[in-house]
PDB file of N, CA and C in Angstrom:
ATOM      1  N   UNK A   1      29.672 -19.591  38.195  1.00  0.00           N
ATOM      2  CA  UNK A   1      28.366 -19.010  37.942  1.00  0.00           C
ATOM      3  C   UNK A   1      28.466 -18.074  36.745  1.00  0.00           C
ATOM      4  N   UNK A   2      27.493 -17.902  36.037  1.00  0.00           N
ATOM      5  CA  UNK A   2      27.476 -16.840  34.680  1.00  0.00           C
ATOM      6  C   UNK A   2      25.956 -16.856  34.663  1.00  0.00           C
ATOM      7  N   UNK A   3      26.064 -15.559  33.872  1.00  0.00           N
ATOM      8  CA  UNK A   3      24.508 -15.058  33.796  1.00  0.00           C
ATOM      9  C   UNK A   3      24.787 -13.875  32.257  1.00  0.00           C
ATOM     10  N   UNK A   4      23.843 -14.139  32.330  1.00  0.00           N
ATOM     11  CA  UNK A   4      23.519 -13.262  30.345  1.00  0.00           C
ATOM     12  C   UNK A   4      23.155 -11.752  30.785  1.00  0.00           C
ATOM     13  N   UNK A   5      24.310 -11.091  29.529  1.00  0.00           N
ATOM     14  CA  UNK A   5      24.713 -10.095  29.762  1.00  0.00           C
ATOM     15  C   UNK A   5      24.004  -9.164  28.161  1.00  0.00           C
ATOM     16  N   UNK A   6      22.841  -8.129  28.747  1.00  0.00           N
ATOM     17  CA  UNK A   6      21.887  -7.584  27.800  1.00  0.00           C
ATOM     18  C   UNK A   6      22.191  -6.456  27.146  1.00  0.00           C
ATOM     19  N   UNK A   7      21.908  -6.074  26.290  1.00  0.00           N
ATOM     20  CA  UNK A   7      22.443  -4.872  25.067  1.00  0.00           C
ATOM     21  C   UNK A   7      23.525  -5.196  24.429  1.00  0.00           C
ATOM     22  N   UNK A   8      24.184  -6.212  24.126  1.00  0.00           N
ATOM     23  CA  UNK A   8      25.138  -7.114  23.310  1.00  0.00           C
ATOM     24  C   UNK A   8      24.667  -6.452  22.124  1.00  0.00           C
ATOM     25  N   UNK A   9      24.049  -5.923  21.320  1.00  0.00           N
ATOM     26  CA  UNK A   9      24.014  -5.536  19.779  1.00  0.00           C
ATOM     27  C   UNK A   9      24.419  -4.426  19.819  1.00  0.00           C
ATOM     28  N   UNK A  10      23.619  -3.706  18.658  1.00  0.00           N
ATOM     29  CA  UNK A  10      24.479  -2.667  17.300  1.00  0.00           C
ATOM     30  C   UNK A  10      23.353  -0.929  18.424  1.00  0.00           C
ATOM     31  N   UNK A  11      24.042  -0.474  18.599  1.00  0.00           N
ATOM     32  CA  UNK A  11      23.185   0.895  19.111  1.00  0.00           C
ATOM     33  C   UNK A  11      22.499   1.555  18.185  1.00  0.00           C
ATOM     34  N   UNK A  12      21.207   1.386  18.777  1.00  0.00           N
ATOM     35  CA  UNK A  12      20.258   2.205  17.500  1.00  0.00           C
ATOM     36  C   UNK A  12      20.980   3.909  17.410  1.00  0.00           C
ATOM     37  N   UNK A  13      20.481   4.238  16.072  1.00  0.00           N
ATOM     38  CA  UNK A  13      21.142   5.606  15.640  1.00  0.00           C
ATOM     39  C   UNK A  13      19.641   6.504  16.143  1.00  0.00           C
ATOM     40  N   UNK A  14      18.522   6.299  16.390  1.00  0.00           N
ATOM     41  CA  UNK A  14      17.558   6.824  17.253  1.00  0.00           C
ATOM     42  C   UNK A  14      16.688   6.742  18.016  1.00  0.00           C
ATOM     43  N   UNK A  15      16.541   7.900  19.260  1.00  0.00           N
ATOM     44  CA  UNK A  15      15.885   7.498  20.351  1.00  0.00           C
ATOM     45  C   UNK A  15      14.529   7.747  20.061  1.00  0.00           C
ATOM     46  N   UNK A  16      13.709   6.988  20.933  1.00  0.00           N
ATOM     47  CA  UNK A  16      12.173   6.143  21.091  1.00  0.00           C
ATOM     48  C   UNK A  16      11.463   7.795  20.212  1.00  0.00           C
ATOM     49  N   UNK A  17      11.928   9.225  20.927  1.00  0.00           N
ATOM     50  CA  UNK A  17      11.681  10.212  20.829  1.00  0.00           C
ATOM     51  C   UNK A  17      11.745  10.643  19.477  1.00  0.00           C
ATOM     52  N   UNK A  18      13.259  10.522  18.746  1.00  0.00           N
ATOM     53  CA  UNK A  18      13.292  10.703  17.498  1.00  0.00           C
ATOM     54  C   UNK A  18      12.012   9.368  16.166  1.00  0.00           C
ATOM     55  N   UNK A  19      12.033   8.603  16.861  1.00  0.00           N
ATOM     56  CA  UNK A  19      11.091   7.374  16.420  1.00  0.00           C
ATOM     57  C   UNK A  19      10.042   8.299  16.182  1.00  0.00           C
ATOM     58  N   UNK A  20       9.519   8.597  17.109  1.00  0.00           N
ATOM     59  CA  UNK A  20       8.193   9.164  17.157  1.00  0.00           C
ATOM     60  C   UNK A  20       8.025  10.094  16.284  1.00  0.00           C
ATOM     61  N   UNK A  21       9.115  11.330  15.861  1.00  0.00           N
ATOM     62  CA  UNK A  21       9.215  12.145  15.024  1.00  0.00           C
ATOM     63  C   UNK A  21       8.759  12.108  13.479  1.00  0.00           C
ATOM     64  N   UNK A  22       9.561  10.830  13.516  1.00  0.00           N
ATOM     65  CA  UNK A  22       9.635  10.150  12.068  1.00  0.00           C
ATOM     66  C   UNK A  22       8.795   9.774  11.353  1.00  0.00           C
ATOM     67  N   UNK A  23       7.823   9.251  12.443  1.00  0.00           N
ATOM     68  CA  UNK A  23       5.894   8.241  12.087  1.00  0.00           C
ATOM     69  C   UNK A  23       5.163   9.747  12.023  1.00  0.00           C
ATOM     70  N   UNK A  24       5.160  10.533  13.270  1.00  0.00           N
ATOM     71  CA  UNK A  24       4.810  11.835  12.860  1.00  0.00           C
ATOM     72  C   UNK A  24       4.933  12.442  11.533  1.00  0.00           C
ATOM     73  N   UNK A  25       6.488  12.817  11.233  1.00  0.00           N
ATOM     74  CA  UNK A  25       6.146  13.354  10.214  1.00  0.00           C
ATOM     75  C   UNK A  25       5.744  12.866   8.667  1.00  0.00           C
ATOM     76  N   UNK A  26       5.945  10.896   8.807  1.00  0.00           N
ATOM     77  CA  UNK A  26       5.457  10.560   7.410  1.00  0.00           C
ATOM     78  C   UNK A  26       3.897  10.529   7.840  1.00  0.00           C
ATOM     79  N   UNK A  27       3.222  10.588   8.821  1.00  0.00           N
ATOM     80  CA  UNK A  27       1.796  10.477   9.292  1.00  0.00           C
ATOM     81  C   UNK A  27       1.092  11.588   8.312  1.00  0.00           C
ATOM     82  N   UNK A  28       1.769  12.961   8.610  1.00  0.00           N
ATOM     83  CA  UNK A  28       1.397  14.178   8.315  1.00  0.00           C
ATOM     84  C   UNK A  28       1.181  14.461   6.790  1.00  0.00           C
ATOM     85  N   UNK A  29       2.646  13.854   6.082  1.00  0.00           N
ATOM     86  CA  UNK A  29       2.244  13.868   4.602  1.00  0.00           C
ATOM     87  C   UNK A  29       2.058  12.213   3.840  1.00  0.00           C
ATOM     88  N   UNK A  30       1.108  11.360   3.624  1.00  0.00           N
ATOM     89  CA  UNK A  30       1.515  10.386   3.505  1.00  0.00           C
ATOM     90  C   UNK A  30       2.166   9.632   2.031  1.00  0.00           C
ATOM     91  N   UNK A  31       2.700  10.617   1.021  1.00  0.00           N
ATOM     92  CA  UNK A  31       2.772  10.205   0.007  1.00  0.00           C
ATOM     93  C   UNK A  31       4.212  10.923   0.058  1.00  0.00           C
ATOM     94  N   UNK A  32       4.995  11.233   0.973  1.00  0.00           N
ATOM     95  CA  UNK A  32       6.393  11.167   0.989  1.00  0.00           C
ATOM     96  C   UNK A  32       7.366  10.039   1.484  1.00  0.00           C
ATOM     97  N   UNK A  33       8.130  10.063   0.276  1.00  0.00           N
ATOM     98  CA  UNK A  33       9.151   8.845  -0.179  1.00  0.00           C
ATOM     99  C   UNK A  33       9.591   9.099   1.393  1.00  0.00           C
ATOM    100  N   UNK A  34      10.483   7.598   2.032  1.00  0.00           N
ATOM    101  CA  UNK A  34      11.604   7.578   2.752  1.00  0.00           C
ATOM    102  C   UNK A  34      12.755   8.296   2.997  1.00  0.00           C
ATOM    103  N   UNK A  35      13.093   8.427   1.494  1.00  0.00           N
ATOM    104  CA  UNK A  35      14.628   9.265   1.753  1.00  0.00           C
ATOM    105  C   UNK A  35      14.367  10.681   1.728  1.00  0.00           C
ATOM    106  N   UNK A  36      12.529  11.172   1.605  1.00  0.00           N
ATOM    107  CA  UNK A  36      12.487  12.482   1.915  1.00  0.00           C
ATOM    108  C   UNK A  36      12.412  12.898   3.588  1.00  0.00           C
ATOM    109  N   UNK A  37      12.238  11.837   3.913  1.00  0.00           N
ATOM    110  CA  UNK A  37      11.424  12.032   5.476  1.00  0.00           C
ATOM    111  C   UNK A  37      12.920  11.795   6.300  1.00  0.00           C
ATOM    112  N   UNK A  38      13.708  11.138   5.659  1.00  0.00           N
ATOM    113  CA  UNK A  38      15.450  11.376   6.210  1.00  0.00           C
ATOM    114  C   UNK A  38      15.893  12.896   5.914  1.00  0.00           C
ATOM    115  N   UNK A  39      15.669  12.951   4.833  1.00  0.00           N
ATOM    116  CA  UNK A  39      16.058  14.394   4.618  1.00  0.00           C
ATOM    117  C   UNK A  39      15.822  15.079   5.512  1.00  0.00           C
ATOM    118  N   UNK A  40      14.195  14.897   5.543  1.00  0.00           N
ATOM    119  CA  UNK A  40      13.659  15.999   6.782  1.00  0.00           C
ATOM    120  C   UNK A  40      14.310  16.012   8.167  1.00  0.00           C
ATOM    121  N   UNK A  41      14.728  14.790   8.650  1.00  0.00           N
ATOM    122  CA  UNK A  41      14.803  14.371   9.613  1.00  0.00           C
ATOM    123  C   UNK A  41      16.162  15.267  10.185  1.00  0.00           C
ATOM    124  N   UNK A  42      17.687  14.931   8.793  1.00  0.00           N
ATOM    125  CA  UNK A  42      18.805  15.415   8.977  1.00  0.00           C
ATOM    126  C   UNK A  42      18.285  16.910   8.778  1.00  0.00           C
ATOM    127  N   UNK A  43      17.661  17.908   8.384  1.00  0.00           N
ATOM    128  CA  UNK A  43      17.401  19.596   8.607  1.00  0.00           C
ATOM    129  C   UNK A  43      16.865  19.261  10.238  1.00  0.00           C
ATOM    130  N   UNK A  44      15.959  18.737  10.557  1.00  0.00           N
ATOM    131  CA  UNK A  44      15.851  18.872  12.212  1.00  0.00           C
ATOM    132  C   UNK A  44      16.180  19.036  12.794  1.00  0.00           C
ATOM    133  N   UNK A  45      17.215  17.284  12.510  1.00  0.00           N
ATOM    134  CA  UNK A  45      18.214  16.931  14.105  1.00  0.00           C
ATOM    135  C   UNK A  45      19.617  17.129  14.372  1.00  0.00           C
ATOM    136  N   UNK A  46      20.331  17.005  12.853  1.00  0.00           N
ATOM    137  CA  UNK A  46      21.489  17.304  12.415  1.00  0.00           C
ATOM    138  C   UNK A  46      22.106  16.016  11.732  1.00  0.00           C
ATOM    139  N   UNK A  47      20.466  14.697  12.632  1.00  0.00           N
ATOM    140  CA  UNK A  47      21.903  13.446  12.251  1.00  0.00           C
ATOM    141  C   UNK A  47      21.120  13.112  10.901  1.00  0.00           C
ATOM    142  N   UNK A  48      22.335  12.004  10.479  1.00  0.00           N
ATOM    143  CA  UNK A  48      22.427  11.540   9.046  1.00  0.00           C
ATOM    144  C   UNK A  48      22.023  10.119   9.327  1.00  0.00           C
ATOM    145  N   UNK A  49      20.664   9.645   8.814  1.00  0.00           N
ATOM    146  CA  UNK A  49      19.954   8.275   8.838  1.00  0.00           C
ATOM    147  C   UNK A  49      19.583   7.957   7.217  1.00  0.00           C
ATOM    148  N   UNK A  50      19.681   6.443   7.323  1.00  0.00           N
ATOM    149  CA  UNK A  50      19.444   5.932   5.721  1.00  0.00           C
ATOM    150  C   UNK A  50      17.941   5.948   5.643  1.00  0.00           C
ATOM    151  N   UNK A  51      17.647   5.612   4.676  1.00  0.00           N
ATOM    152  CA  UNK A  51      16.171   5.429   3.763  1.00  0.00           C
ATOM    153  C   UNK A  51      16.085   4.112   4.513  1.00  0.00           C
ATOM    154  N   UNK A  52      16.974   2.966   4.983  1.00  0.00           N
ATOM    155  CA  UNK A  52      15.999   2.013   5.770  1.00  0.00           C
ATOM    156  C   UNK A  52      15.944   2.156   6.718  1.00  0.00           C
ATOM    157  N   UNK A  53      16.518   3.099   7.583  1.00  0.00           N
ATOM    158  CA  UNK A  53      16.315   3.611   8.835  1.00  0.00           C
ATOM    159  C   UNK A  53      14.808   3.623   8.903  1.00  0.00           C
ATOM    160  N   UNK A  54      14.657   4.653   8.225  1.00  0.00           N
ATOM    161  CA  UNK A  54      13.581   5.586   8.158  1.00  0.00           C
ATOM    162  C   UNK A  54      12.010   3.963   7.732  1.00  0.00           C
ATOM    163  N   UNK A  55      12.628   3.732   6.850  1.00  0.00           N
ATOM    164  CA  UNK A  55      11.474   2.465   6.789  1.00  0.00           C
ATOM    165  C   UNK A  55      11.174   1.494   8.122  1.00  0.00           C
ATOM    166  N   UNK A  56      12.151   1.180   8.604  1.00  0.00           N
ATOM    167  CA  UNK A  56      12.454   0.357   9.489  1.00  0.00           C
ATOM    168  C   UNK A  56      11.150   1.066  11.013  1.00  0.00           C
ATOM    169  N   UNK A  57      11.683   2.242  10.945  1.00  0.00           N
ATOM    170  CA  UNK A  57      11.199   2.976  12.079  1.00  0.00           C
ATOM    171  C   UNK A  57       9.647   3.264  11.794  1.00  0.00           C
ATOM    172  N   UNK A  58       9.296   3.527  10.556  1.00  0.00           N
ATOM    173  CA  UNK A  58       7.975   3.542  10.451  1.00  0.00           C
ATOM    174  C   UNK A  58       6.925   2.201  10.204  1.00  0.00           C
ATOM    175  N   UNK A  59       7.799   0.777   9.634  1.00  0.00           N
ATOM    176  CA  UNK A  59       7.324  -0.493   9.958  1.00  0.00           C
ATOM    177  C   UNK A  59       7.011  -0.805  11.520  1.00  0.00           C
ATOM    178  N   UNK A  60       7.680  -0.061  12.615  1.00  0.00           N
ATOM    179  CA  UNK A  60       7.833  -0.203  13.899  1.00  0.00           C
ATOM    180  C   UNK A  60       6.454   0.381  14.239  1.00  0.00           C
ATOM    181  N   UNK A  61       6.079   1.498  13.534  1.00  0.00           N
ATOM    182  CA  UNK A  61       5.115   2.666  14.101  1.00  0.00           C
ATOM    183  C   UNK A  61       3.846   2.644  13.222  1.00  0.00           C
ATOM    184  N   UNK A  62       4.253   1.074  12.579  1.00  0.00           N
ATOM    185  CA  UNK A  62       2.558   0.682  11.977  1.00  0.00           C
ATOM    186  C   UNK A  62       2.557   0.758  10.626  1.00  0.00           C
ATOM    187  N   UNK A  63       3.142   2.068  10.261  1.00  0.00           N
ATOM    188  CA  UNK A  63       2.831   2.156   8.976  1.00  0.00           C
ATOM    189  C   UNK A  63       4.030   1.385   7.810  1.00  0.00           C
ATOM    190  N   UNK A  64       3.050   1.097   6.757  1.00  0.00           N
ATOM    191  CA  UNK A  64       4.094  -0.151   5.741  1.00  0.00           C
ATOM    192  C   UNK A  64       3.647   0.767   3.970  1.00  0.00           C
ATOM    193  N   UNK A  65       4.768   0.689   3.517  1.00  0.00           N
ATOM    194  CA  UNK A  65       4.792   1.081   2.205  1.00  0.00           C
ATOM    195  C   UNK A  65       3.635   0.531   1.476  1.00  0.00           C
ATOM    196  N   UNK A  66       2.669   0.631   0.552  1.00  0.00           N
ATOM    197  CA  UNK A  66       1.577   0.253  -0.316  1.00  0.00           C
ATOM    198  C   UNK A  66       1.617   0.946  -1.280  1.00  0.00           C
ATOM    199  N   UNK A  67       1.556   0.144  -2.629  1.00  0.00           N
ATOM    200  CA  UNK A  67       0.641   1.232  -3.487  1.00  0.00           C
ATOM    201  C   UNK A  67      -0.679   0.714  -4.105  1.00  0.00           C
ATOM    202  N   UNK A  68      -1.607   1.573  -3.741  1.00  0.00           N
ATOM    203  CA  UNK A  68      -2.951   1.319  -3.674  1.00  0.00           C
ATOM    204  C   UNK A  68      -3.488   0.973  -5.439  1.00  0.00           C
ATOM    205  N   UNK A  69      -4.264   0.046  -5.998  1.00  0.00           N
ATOM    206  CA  UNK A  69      -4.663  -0.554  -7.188  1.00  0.00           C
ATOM    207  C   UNK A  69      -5.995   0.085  -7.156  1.00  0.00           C
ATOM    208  N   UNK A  70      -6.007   1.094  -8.620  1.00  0.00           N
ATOM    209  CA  UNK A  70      -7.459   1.933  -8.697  1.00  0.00           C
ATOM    210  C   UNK A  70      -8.053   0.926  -9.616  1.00  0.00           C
ATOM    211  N   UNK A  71      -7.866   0.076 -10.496  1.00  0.00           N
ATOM    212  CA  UNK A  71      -8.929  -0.192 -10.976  1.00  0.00           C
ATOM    213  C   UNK A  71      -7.674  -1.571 -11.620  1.00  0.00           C
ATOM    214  N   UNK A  72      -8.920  -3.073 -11.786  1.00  0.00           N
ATOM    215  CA  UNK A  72      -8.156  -3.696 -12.765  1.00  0.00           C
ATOM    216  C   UNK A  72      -7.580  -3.287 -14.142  1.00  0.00           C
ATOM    217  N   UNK A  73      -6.255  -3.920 -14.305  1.00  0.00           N
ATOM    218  CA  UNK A  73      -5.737  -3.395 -15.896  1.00  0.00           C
ATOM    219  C   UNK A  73      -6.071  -4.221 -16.847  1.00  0.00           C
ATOM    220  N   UNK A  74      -6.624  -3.055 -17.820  1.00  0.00           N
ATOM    221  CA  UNK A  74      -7.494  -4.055 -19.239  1.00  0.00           C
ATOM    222  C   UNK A  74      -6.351  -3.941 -20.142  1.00  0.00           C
ATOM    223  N   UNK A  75      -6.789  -5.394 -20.671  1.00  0.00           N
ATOM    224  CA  UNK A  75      -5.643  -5.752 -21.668  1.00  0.00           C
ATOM    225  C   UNK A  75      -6.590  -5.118 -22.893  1.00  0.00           C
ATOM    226  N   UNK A  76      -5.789  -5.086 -24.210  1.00  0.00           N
ATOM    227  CA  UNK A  76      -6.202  -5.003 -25.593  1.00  0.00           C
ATOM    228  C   UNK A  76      -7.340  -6.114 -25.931  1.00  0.00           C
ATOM    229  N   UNK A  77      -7.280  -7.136 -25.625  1.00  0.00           N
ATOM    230  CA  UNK A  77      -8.744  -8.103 -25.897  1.00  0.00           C
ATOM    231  C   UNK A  77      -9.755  -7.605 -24.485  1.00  0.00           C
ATOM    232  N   UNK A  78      -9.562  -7.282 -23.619  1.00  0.00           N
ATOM    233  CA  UNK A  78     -10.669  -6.855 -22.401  1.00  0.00           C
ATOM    234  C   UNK A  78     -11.598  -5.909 -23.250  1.00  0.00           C
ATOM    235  N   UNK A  79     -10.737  -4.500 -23.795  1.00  0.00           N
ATOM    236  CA  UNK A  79     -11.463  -3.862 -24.026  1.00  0.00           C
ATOM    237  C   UNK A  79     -11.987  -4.515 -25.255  1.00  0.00           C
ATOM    238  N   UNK A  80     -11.489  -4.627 -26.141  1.00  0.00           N
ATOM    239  CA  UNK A  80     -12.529  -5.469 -27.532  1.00  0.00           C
ATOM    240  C   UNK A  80     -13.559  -5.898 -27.068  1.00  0.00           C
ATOM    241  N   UNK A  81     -13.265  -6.733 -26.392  1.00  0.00           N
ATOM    242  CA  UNK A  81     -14.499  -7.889 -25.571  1.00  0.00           C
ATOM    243  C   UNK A  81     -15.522  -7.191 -24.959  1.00  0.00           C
ATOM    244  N   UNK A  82     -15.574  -6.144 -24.323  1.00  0.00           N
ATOM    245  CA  UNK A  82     -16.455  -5.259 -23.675  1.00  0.00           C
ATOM    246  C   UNK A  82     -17.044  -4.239 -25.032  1.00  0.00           C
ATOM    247  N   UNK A  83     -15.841  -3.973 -25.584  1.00  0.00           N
ATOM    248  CA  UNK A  83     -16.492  -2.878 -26.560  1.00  0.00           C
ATOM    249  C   UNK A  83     -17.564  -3.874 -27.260  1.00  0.00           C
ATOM    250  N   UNK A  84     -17.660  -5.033 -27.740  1.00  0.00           N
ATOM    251  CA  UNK A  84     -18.052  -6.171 -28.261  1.00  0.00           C
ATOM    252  C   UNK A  84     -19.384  -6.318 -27.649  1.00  0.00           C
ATOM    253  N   UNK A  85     -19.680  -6.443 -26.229  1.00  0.00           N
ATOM    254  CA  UNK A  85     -20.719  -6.965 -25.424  1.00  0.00           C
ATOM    255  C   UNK A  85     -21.499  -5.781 -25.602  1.00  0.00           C
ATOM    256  N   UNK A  86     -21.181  -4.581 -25.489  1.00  0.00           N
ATOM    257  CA  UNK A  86     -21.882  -2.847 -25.397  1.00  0.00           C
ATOM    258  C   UNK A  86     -22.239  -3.561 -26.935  1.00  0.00           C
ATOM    259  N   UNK A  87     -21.891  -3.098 -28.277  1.00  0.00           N
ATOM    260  CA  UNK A  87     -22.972  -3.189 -29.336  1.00  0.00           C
ATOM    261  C   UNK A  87     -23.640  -4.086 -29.230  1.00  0.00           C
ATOM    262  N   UNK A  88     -23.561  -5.330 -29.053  1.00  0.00           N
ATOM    263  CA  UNK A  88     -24.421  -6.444 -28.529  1.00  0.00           C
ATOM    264  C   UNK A  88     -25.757  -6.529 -28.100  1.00  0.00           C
ATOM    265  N   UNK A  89     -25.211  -5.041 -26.899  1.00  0.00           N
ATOM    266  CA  UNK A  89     -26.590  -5.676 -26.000  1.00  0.00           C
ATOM    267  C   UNK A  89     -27.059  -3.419 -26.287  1.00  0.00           C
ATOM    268  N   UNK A  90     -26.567  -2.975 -27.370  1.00  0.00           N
ATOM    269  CA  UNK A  90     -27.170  -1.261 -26.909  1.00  0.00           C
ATOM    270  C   UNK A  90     -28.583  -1.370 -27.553  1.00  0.00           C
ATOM    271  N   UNK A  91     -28.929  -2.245 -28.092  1.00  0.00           N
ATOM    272  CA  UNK A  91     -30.567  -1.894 -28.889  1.00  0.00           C
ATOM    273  C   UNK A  91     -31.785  -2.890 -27.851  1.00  0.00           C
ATOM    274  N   UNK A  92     -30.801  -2.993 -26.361  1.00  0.00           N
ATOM    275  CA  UNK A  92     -31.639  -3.816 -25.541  1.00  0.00           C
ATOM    276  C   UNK A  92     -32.898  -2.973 -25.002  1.00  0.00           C
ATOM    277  N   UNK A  93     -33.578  -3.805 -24.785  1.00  0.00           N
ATOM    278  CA  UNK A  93     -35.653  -3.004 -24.173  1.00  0.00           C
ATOM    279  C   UNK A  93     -34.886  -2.688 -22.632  1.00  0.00           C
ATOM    280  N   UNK A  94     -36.295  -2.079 -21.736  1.00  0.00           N
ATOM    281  CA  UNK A  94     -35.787  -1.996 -20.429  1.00  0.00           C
ATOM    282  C   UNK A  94     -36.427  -3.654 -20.263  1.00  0.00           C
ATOM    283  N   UNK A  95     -37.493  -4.440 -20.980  1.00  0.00           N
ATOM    284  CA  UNK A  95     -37.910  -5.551 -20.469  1.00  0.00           C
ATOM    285  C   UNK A  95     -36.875  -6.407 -20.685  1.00  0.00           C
ATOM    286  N   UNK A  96     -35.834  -6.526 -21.851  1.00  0.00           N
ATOM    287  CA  UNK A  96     -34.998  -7.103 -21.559  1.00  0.00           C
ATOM    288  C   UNK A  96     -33.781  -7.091 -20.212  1.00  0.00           C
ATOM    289  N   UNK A  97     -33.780  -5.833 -19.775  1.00  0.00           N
ATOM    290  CA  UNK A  97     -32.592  -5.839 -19.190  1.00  0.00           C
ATOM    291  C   UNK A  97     -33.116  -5.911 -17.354  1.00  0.00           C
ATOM    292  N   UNK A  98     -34.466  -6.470 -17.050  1.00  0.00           N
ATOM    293  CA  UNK A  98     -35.606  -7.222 -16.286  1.00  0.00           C
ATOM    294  C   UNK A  98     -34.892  -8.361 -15.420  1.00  0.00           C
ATOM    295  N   UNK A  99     -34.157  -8.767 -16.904  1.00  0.00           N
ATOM    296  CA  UNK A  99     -33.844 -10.803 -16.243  1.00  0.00           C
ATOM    297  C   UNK A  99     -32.659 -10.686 -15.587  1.00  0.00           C
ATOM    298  N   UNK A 100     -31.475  -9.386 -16.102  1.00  0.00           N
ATOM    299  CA  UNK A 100     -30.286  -9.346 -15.962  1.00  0.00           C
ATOM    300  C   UNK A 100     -30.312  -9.104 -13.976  1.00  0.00           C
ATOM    301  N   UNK A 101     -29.445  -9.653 -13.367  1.00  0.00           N
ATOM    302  CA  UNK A 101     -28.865  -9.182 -12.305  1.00  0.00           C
ATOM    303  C   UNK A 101     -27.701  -8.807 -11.811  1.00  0.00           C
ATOM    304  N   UNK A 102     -27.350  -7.885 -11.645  1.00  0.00           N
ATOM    305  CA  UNK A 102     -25.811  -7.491 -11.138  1.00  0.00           C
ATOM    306  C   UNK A 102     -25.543  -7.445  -9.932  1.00  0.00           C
ATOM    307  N   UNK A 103     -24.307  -7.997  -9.635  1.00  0.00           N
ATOM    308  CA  UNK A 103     -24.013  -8.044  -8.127  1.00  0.00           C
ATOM    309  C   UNK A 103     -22.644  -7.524  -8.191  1.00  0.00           C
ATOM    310  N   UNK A 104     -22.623  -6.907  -7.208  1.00  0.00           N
ATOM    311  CA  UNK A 104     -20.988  -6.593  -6.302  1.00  0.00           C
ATOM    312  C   UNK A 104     -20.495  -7.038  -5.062  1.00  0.00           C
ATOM    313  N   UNK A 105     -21.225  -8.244  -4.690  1.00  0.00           N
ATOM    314  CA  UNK A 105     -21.069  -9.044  -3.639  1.00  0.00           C
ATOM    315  C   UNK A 105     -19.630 -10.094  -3.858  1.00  0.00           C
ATOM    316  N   UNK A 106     -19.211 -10.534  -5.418  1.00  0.00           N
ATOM    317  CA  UNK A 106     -18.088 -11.123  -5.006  1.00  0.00           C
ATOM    318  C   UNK A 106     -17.387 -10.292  -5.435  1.00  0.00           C
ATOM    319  N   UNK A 107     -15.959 -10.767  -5.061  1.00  0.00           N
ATOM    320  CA  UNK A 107     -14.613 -10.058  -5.187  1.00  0.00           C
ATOM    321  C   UNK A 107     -13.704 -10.483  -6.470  1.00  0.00           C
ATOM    322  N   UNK A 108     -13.439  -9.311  -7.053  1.00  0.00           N
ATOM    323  CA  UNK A 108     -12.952  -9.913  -8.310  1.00  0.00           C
ATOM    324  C   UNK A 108     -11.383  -9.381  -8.393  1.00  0.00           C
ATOM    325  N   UNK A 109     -10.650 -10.401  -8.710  1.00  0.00           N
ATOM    326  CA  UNK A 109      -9.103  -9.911  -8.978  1.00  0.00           C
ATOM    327  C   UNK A 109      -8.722 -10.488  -9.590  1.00  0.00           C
ATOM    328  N   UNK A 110      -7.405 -10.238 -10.846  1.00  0.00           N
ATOM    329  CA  UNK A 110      -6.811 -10.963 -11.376  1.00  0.00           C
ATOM    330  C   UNK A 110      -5.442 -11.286 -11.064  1.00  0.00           C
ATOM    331  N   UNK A 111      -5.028 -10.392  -9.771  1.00  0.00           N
ATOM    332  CA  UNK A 111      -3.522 -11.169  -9.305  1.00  0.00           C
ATOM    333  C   UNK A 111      -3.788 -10.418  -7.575  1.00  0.00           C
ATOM    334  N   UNK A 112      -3.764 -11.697  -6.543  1.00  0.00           N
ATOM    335  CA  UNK A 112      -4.261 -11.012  -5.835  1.00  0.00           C
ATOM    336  C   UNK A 112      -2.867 -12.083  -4.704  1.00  0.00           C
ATOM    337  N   UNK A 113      -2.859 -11.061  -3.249  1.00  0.00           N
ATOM    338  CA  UNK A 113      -1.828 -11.744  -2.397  1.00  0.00           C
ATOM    339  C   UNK A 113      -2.742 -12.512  -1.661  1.00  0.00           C
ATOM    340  N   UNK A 114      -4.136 -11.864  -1.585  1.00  0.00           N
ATOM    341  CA  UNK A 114      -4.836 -12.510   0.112  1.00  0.00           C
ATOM    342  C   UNK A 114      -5.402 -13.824  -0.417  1.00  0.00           C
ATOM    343  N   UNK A 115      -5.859 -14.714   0.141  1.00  0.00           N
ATOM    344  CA  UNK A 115      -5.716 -15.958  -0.034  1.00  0.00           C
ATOM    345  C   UNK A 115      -7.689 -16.609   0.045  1.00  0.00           C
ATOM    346  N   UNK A 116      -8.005 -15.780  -0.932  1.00  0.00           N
ATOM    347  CA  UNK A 116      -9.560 -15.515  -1.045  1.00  0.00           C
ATOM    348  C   UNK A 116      -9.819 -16.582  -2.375  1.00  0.00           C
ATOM    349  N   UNK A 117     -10.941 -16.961  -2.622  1.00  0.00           N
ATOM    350  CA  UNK A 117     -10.622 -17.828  -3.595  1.00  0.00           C
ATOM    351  C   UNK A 117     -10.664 -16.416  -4.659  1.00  0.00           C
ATOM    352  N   UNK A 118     -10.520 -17.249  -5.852  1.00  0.00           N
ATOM    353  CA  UNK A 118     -10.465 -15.723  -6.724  1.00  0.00           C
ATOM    354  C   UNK A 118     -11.787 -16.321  -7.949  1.00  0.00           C
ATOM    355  N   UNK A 119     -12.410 -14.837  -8.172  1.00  0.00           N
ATOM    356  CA  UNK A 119     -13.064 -15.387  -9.357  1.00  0.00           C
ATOM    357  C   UNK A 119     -13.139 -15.200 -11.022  1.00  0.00           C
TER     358      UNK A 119
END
């Protein structure tokens, strides 16, 4: 007879408790790096954890590294092209600008992950 024998791996270097610490304290400031929130961690607790510790534990607790995109990046012909369309259209009437419609209903990107069509 045999039967499977559980906790066979590597012992985590922290408990559920210290976990919690960790999401806490990157919760609190959210624009601190990993290897600051280890830092923090070793003044706390005493122990010494890596920068993927620390990622690892906060991928666990939801939160995932991003950096947020403020605005598309204009190339050297974007702006021409726009600066181009502005003299174009600045000696326009308000009756001309009547026909025009603008929308912000689609989504516009020029390098995008989600799987939207793109326009």
């Amino acid at each position: 007879m045999c039967s499977r024998r559980y906790g066979g791996g590597r012992v985590r270097s922290t408990t559920p408790a210290e976990d919690r610490y960790i999401v806490l304290s990157a919760k609190r400031n959210r624009r601190t790096p990993a290897q600051q929130v280890a830092n923090q961690f070793l003044a706390a607790s005493g122990k010494q954890i890596s920068r993927k510790t620390v990622a690892r534990r906060l991928r666990g607790g939801g939160l995932y590294a991003r950096r947020p995109v403020v605005c598309v990046p204009l190339t050297r012909q974007h702006r021409t092209a726009r600066l181009q369309w502005c003299r174009e259209h600045h000696n326009w009437t308000e009756q001309d600008w009547t026909c025009v419609l603008f929308s912000d209903e689609s989504r516009f990107s020029l390098s995008s992950d989600c799987r939207r069509q793109l326009i």
